[in-house]
N, C-alpha and C. Protein backbone atom coordinates (compact mmCIF):
# COMPACT_ATOMS: atom_id res chain seq x y z
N UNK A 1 0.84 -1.17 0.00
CA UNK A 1 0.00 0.00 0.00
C UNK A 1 0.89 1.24 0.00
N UNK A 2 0.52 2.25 -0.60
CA UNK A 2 1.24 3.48 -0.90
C UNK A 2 0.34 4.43 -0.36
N UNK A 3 1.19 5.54 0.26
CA UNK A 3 -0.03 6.88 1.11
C UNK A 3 0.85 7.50 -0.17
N UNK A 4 -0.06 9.22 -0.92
CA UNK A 4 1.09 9.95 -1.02
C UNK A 4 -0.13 10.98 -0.63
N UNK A 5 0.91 12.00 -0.19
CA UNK A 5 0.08 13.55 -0.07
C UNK A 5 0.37 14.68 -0.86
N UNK A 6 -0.68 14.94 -1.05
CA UNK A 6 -1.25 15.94 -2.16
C UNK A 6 -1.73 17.46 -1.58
N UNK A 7 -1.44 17.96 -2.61
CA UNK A 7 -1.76 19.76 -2.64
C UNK A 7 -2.44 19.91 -3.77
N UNK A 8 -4.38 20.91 -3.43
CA UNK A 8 -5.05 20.82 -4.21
C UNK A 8 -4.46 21.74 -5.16
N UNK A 9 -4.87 21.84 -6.15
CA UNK A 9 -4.74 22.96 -7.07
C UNK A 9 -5.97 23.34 -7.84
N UNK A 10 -6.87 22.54 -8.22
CA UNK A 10 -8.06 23.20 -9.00
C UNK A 10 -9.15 21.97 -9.18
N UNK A 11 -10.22 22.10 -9.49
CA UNK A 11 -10.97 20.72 -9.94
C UNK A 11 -11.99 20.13 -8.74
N UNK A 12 -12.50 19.55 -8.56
CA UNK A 12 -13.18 19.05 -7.36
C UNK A 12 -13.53 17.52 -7.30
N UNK A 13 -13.30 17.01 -6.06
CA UNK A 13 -12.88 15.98 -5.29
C UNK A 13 -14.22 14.56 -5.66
N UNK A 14 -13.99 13.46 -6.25
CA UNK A 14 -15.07 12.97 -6.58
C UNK A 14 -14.69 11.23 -5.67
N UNK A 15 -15.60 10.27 -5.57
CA UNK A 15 -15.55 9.08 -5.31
C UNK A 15 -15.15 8.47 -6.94
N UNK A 16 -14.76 7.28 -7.05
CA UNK A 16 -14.70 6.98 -7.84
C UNK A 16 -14.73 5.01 -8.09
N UNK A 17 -13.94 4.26 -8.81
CA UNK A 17 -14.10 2.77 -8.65
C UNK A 17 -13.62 1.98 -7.83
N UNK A 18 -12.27 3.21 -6.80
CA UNK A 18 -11.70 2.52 -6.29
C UNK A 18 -11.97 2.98 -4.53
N UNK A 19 -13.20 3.95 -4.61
CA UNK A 19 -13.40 4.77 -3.50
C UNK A 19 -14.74 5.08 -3.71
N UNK A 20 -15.78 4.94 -2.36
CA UNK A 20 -16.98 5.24 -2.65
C UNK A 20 -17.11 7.27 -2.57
N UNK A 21 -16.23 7.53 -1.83
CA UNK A 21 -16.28 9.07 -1.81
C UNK A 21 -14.63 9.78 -1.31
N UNK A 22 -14.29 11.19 -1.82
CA UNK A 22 -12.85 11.78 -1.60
C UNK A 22 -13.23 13.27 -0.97
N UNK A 23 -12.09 13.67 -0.91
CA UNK A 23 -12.49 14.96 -0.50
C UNK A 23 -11.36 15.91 0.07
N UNK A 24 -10.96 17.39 0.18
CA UNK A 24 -9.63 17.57 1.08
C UNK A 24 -9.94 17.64 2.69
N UNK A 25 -9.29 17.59 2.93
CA UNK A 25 -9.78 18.00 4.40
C UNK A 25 -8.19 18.61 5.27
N UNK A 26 -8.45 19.31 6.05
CA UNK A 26 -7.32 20.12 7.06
C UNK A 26 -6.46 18.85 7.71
N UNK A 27 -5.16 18.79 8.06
CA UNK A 27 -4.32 17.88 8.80
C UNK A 27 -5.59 17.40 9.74
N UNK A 28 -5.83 18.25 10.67
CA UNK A 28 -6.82 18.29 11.98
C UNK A 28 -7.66 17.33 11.76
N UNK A 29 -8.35 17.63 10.74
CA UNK A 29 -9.45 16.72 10.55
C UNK A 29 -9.37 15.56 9.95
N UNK A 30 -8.00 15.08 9.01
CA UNK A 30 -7.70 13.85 8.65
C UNK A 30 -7.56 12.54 9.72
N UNK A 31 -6.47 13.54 10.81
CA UNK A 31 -6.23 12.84 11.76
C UNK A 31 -7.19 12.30 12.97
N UNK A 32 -8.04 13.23 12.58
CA UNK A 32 -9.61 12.72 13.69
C UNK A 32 -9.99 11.73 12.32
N UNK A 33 -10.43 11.73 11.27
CA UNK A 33 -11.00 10.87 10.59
C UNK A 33 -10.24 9.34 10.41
N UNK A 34 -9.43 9.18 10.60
CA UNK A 34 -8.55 7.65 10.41
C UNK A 34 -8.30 7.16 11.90
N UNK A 35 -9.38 5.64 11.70
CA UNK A 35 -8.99 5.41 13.25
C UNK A 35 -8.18 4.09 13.16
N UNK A 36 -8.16 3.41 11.80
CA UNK A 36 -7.28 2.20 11.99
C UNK A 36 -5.82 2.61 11.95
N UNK A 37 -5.11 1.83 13.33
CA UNK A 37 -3.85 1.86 13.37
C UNK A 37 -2.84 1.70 11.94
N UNK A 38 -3.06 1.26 11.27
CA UNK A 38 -2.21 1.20 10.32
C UNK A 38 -1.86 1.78 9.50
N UNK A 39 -3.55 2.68 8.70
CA UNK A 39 -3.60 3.64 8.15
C UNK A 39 -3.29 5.04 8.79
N UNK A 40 -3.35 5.13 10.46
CA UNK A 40 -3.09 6.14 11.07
C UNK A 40 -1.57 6.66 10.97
N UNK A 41 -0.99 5.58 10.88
CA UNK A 41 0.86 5.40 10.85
C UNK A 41 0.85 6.16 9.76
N UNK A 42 0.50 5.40 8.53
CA UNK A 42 0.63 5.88 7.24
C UNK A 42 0.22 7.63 6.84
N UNK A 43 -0.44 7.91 7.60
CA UNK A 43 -1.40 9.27 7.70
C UNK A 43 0.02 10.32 8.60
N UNK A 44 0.35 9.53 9.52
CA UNK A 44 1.10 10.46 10.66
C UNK A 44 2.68 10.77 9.41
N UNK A 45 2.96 9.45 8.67
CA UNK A 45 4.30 9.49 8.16
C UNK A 45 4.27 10.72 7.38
N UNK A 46 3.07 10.73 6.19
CA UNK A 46 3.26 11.64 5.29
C UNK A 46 2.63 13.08 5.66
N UNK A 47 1.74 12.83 6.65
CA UNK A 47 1.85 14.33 7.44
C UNK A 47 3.45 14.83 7.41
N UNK A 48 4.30 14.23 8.01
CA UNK A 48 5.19 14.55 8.77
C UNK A 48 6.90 14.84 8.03
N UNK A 49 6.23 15.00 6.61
CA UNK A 49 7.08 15.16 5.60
C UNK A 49 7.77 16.22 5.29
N UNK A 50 7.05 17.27 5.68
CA UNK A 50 7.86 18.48 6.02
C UNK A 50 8.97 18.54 6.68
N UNK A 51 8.72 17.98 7.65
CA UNK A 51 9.95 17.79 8.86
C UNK A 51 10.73 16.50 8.90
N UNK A 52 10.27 15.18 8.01
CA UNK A 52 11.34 13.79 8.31
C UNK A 52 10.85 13.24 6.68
N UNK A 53 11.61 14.09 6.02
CA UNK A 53 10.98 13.08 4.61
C UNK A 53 11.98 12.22 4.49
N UNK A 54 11.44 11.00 3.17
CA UNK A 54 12.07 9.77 3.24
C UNK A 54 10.65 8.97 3.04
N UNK A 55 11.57 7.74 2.78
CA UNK A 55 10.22 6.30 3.15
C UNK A 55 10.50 5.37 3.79
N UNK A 56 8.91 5.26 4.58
CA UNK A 56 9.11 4.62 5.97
C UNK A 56 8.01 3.24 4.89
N UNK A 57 8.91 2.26 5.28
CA UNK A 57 8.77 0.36 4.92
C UNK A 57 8.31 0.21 6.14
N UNK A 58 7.25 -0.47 5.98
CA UNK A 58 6.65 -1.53 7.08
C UNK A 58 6.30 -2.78 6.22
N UNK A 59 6.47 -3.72 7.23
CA UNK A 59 6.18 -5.13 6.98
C UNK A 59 5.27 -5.58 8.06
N UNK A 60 3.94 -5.98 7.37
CA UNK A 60 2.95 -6.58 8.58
C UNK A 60 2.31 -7.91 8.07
N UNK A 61 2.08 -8.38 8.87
CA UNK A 61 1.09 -10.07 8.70
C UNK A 61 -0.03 -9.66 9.32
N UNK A 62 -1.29 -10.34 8.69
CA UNK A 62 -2.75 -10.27 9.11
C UNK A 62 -2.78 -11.54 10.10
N UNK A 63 -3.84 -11.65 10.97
CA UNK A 63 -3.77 -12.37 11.74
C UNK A 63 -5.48 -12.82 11.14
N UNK A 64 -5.76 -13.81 11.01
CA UNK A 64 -7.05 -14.76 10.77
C UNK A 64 -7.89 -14.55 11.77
N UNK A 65 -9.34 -14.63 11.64
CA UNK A 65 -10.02 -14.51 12.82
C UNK A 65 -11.42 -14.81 12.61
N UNK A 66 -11.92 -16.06 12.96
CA UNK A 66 -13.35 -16.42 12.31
C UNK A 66 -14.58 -15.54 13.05
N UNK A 67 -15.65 -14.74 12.22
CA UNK A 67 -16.82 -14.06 13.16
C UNK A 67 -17.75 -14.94 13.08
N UNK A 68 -18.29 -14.24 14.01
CA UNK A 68 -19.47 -14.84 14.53
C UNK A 68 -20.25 -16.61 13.60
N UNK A 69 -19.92 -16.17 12.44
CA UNK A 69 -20.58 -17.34 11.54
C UNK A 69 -19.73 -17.87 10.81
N UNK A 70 -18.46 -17.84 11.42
CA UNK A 70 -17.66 -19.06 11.00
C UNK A 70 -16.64 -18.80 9.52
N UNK A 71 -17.20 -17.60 9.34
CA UNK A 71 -16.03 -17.47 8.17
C UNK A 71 -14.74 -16.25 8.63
N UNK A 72 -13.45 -17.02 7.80
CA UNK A 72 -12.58 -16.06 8.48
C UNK A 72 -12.59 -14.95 7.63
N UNK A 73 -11.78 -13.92 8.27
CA UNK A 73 -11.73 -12.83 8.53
C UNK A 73 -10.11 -12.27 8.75
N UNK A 74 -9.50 -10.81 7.99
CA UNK A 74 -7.97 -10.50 8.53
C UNK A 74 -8.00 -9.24 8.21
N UNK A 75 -8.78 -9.10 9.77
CA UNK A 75 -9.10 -7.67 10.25
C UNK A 75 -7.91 -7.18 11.21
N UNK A 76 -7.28 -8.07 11.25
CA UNK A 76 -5.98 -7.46 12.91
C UNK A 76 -4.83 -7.36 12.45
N UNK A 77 -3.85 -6.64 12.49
CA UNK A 77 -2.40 -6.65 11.83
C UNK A 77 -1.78 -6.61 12.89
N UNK A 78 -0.11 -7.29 12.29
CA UNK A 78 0.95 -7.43 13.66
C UNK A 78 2.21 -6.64 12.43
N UNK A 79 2.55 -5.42 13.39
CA UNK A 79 3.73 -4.70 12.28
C UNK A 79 4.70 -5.86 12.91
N UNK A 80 5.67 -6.43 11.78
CA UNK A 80 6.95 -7.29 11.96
C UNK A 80 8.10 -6.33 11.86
N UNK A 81 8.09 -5.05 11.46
CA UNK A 81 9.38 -4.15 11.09
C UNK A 81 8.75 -3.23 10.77
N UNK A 82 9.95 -2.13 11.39
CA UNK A 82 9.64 -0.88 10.20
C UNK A 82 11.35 -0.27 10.20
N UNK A 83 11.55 0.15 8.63
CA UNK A 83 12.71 0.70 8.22
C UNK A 83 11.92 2.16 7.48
N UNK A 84 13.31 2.55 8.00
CA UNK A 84 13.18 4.63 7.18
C UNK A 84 14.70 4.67 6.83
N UNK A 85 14.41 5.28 5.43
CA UNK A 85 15.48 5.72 4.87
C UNK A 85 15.44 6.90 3.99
């Protein structure tokens, strides 16, 4: 998975095939809007580009997990590493 961050310039913000809806929004409010850990990382890195650019590698495994009716599921991640360079 790849984050990159963007600066609007003109045009307006649509959903599309790979997204049911987009939009800009302020640092502030990105960071209240993303609550999964993983994507939050990813959110905090390229926030934080101003001040530590580079790319930050993570390596994670899903962990399996059957709900309620028996089918699995790899909703939980375990980060195994992270490198910045």
């Amino acid at each position: 998975m790849f984050t990159f961050r963007c600066t609007h310039v003109t045009g307006e913000t649509r959903g599309r095939d790979e997204c049911d809806a987009a939009g800009w929004f302020t640092r502030e409010e990105a960071l209240a809007m993303v609550t999964h850990p993983v994507q939050a990382a990813k959110l905090r890195d390229a926030l934080a580009a101003d001040t530590r650019p580079g790319v930050v590698y993570r390596a994670y495994r899903t962990i399996p997990e059957r709900d309620a009716a028996g089918i699995l599921r790899y909703t939980q991640y375990e980060m195994l590493g992270e490198h910045r360079c």
